[in-house]
N, C-alpha and C. Protein backbone atom coordinates (compact mmCIF):
# COMPACT_ATOMS: atom_id res chain seq x y z
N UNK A 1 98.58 95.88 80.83
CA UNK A 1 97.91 95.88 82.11
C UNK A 1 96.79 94.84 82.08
N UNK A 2 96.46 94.24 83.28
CA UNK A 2 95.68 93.24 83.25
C UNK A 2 94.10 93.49 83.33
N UNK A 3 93.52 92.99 83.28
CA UNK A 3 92.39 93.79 84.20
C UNK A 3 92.48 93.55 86.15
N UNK A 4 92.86 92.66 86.69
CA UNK A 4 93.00 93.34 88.14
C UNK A 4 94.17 93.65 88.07
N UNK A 5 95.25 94.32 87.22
CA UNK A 5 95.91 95.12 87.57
C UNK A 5 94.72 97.02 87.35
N UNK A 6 94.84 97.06 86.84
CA UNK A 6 93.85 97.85 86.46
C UNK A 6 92.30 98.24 87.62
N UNK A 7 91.72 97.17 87.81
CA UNK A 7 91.23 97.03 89.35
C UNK A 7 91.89 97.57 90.32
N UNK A 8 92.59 97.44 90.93
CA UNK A 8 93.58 97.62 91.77
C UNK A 8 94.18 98.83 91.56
N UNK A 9 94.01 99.58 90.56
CA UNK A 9 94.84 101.13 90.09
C UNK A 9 93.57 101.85 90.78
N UNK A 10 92.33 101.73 90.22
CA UNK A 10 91.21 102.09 91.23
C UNK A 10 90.68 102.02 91.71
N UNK A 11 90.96 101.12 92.77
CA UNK A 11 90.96 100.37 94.17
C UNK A 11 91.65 101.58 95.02
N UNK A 12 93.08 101.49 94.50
CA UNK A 12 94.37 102.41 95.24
C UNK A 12 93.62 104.07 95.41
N UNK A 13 93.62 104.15 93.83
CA UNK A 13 93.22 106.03 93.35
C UNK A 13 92.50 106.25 94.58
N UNK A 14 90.91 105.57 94.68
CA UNK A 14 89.82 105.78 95.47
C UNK A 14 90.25 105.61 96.73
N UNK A 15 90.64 104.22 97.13
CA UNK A 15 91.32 104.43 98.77
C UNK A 15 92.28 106.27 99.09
N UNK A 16 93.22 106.40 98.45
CA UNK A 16 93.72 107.57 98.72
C UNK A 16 92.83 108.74 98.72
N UNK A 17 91.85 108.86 97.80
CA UNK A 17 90.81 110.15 98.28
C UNK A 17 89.97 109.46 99.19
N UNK A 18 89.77 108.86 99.73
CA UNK A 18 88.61 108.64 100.65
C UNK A 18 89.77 108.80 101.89
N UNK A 19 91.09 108.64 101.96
CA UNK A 19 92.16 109.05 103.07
C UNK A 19 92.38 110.60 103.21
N UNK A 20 91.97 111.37 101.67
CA UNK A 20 92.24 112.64 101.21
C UNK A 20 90.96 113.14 102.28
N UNK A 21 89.99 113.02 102.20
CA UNK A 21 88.81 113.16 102.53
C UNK A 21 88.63 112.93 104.21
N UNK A 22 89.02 112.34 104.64
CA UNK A 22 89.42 111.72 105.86
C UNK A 22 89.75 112.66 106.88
N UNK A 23 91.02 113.08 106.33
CA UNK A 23 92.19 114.21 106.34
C UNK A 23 91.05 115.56 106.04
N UNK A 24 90.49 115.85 105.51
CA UNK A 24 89.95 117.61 105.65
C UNK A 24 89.43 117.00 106.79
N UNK A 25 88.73 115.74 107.42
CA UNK A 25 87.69 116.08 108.55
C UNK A 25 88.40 115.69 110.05
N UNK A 26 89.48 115.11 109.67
CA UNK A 26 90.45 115.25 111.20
C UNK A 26 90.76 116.60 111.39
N UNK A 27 91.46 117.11 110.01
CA UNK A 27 92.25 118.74 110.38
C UNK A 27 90.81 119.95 110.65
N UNK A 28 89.70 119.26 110.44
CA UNK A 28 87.84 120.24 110.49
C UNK A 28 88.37 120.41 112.64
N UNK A 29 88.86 118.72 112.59
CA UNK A 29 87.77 118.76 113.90
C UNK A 29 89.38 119.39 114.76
N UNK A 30 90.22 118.83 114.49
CA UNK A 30 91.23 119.76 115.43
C UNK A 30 91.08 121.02 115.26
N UNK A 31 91.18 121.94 114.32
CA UNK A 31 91.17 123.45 114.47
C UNK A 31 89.79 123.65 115.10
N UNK A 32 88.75 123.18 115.14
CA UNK A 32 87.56 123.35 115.72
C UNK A 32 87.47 122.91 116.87
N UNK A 33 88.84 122.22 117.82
CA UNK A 33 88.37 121.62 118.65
C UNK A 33 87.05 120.95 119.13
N UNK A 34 86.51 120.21 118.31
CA UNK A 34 85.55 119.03 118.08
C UNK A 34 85.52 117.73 117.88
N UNK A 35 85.89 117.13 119.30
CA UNK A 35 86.25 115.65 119.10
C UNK A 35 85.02 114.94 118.85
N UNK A 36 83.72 115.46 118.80
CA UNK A 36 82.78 114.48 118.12
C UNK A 36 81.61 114.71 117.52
N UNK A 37 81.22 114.26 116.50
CA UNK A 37 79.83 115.35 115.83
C UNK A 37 80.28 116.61 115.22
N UNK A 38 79.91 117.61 114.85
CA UNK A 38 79.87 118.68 114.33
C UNK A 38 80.49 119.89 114.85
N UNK A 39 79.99 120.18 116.20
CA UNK A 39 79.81 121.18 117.27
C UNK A 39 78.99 122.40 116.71
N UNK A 40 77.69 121.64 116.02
CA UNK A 40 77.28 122.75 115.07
C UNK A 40 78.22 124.13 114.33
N UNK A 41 79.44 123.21 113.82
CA UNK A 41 80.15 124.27 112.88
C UNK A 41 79.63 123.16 111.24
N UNK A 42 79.20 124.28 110.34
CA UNK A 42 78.90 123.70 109.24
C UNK A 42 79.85 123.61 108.13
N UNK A 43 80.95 124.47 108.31
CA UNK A 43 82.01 123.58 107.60
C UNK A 43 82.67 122.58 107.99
N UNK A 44 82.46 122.04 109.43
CA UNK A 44 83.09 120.67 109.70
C UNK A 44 81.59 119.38 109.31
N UNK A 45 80.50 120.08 109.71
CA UNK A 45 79.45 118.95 109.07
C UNK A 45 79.42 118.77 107.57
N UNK A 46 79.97 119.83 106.71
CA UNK A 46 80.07 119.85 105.07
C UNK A 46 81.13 118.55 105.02
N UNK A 47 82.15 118.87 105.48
CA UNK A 47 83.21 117.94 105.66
C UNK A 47 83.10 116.54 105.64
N UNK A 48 82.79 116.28 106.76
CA UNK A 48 82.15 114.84 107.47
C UNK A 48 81.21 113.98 106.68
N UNK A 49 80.19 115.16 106.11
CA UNK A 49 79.04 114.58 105.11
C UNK A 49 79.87 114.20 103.82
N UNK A 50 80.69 114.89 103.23
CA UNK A 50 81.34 114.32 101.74
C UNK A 50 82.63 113.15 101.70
N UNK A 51 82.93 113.22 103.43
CA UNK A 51 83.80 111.93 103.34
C UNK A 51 82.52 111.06 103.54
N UNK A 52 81.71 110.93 104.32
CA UNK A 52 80.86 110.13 104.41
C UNK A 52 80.12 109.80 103.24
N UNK A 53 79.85 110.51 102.14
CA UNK A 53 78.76 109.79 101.33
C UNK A 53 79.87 109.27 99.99
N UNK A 54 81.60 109.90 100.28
CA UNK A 54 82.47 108.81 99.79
C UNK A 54 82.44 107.26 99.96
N UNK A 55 82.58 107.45 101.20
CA UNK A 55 82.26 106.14 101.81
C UNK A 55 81.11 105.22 101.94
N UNK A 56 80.34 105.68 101.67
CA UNK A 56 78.87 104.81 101.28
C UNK A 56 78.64 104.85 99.77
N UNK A 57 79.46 105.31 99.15
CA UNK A 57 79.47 104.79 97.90
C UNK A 57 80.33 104.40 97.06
N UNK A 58 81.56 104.60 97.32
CA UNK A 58 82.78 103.75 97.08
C UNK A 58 82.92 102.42 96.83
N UNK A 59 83.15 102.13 98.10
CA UNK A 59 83.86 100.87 97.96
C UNK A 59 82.21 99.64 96.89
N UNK A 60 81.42 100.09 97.39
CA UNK A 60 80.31 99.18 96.61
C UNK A 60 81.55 98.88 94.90
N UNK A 61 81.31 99.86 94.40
CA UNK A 61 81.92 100.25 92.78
C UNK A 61 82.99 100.03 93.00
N UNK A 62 84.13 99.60 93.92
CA UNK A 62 85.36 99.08 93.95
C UNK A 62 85.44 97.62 93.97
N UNK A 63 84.71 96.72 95.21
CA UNK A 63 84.16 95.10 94.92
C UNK A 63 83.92 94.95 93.32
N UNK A 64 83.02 95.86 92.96
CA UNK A 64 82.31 95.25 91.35
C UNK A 64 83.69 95.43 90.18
N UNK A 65 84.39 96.45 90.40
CA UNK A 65 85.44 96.36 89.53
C UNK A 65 86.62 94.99 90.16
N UNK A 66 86.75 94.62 91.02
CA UNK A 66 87.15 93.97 91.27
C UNK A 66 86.65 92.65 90.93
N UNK A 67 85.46 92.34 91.33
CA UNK A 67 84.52 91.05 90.86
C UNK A 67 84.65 91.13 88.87
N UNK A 68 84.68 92.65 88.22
CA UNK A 68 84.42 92.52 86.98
C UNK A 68 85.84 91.65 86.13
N UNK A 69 86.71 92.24 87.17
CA UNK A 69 88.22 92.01 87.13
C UNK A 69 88.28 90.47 86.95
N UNK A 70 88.01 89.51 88.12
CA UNK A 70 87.73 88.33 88.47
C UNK A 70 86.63 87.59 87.37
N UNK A 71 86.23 87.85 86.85
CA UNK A 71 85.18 87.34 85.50
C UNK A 71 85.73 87.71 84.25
N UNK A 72 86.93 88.51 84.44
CA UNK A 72 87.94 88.43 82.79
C UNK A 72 86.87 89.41 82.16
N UNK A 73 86.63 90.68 82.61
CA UNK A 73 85.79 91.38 82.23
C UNK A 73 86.74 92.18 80.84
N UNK A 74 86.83 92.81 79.87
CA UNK A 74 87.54 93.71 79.09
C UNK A 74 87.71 94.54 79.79
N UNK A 75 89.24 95.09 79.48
CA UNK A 75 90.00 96.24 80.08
C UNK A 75 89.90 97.48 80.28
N UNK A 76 89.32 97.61 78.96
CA UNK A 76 88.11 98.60 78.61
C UNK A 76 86.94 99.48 79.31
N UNK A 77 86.16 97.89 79.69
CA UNK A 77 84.93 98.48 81.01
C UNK A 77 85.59 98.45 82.17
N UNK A 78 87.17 97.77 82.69
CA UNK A 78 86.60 98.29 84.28
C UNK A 78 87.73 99.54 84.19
N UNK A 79 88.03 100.20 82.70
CA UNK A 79 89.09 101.53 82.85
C UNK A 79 87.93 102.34 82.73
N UNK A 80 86.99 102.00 82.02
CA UNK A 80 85.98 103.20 82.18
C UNK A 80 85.07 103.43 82.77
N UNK A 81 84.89 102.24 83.69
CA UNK A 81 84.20 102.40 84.92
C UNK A 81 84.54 102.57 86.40
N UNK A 82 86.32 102.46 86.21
CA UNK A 82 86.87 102.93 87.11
C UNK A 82 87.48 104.79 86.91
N UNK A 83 87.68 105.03 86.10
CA UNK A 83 88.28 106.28 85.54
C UNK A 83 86.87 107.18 85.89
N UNK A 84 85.41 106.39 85.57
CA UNK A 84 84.66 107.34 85.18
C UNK A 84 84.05 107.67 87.02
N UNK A 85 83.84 106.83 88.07
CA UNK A 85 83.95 106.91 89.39
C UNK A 85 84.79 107.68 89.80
N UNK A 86 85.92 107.43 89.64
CA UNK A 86 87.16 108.58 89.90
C UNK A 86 86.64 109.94 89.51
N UNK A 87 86.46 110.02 88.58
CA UNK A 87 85.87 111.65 87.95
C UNK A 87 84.69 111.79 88.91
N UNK A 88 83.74 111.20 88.91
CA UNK A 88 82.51 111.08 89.78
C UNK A 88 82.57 111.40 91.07
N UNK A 89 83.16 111.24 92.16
CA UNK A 89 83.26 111.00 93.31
C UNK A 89 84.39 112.45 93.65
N UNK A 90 85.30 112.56 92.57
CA UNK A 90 86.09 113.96 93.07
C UNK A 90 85.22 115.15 92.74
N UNK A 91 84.11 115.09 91.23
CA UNK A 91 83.19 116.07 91.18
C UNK A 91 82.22 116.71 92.35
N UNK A 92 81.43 115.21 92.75
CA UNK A 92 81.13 115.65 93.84
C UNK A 92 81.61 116.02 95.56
N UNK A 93 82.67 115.53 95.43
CA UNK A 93 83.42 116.14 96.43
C UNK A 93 83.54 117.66 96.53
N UNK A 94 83.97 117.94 95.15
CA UNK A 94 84.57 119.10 95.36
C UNK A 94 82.89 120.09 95.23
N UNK A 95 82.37 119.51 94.43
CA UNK A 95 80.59 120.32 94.49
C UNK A 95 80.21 120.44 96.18
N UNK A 96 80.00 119.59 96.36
CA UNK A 96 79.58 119.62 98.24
C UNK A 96 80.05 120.07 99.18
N UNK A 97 81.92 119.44 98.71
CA UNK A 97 83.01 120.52 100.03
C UNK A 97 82.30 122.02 100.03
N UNK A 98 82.35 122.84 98.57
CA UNK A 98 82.27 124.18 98.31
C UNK A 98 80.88 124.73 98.78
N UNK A 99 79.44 123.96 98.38
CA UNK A 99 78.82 124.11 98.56
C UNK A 99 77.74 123.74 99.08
N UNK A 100 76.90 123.99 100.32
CA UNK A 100 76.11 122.41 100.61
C UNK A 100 74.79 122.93 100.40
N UNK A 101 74.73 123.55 99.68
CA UNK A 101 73.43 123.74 98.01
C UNK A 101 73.77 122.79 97.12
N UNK A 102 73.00 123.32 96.10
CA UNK A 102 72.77 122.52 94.81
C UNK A 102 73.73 123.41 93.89
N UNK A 103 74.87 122.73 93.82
CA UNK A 103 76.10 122.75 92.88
C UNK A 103 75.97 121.84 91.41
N UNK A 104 76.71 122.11 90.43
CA UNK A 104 77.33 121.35 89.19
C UNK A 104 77.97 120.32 89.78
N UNK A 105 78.91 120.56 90.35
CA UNK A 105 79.80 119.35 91.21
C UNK A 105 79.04 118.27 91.48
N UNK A 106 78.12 118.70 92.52
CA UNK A 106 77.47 117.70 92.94
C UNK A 106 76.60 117.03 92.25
N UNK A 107 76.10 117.79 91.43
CA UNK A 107 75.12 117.38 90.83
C UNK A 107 75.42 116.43 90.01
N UNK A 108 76.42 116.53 88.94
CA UNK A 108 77.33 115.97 88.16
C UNK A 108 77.60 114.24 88.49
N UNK A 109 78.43 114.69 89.83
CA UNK A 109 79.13 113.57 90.47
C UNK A 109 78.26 112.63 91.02
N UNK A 110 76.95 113.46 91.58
CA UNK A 110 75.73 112.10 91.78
C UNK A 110 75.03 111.25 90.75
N UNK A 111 74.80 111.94 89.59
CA UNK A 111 74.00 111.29 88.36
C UNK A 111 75.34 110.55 87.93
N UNK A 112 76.51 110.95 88.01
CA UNK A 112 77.39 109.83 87.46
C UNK A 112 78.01 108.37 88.23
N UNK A 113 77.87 108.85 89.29
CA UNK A 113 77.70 107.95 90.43
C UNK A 113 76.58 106.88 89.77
N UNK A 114 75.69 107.24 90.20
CA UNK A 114 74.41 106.18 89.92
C UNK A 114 74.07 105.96 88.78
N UNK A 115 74.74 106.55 87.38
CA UNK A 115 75.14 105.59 86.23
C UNK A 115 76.13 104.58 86.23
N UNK A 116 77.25 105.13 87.01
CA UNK A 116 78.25 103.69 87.16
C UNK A 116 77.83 102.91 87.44
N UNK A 117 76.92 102.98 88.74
CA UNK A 117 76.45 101.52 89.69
C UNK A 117 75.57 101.11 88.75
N UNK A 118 74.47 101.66 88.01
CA UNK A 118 73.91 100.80 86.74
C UNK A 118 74.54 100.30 85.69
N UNK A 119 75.75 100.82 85.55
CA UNK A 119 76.16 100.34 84.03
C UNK A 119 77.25 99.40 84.64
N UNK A 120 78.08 98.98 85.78
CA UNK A 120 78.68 98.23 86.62
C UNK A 120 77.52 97.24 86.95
N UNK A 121 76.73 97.05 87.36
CA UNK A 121 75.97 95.82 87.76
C UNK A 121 75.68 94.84 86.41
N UNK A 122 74.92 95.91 85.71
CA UNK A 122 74.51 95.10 84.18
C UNK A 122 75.76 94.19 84.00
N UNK A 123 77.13 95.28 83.81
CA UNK A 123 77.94 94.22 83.58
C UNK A 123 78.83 93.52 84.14
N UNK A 124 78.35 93.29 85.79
CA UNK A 124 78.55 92.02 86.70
C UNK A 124 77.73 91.07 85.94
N UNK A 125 76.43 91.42 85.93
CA UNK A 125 75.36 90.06 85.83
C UNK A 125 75.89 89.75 84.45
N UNK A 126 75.81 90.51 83.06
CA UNK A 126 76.33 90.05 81.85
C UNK A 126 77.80 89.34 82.25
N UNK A 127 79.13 89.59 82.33
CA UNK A 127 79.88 88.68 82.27
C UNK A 127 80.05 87.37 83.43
N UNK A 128 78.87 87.60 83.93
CA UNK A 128 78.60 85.99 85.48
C UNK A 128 77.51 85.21 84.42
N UNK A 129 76.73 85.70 83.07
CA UNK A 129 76.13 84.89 82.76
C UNK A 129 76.57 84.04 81.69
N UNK A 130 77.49 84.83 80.73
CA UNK A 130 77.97 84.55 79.71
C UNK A 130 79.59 83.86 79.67
């Protein structure tokens, strides 16, 4: 496997849960008949909020594996910085879907979140310098 083949494996993975994710908040708002906003039901705002903070943090960590891809990065960092997002992003999914307290899930999936994006940037800037 290449490395943007490998890119591109979690490029795909992540596109499909953020479609997965998508999908609980279309099927929220039809059984709720709620074509917009919430309708102050809080399992359709639980919903909405964890595809949404998929989506504001996704794709960022998908470009960089891709860019890491594009700089002949080792196969290595963008499997374990794509594998380890993947774990990240379904933790907190599933922490937040369940609970919109302060869960393991979430908790988990946010501190690992925002280690990827640190340990992904370092090594944008390391293999763009070297």
């Amino acid at each position: 496997m290449t490395p943007i083949e490998a890119a591109g494996l979690y490029v795909g993975i992540n596109i499909l849960i953020l479609l997965a994710l998508a999908w609980q908040v279309i099927s929220a708002r039809r059984s709720e008949k709620v074509g917009f906003g919430d309708g102050g039901n809080e399992m359709l705002l639980r919903r909405i909020r964890v595809h949404a903070n998929a989506a504001e943090w996704v794709p960022g960590m998908l470009v960089g594996l891709v860019v890491l891809a594009l700089l002949d990065a080792h196969l290595i960092v963008i499997h374990a910085l794509g594998a380890a997002l993947t774990v990240a992003r379904v933790l907190h999914a599933v922490g937040l879907g369940g609970n919109a307290g302060v869960s393991f899930g979430r908790f988990a999936g946010t501190l690992l979140t925002l280690i990827i994006y640190a340990a992904g940037g370092i090594a944008i800037v390391w293999y763009a310098v070297t």
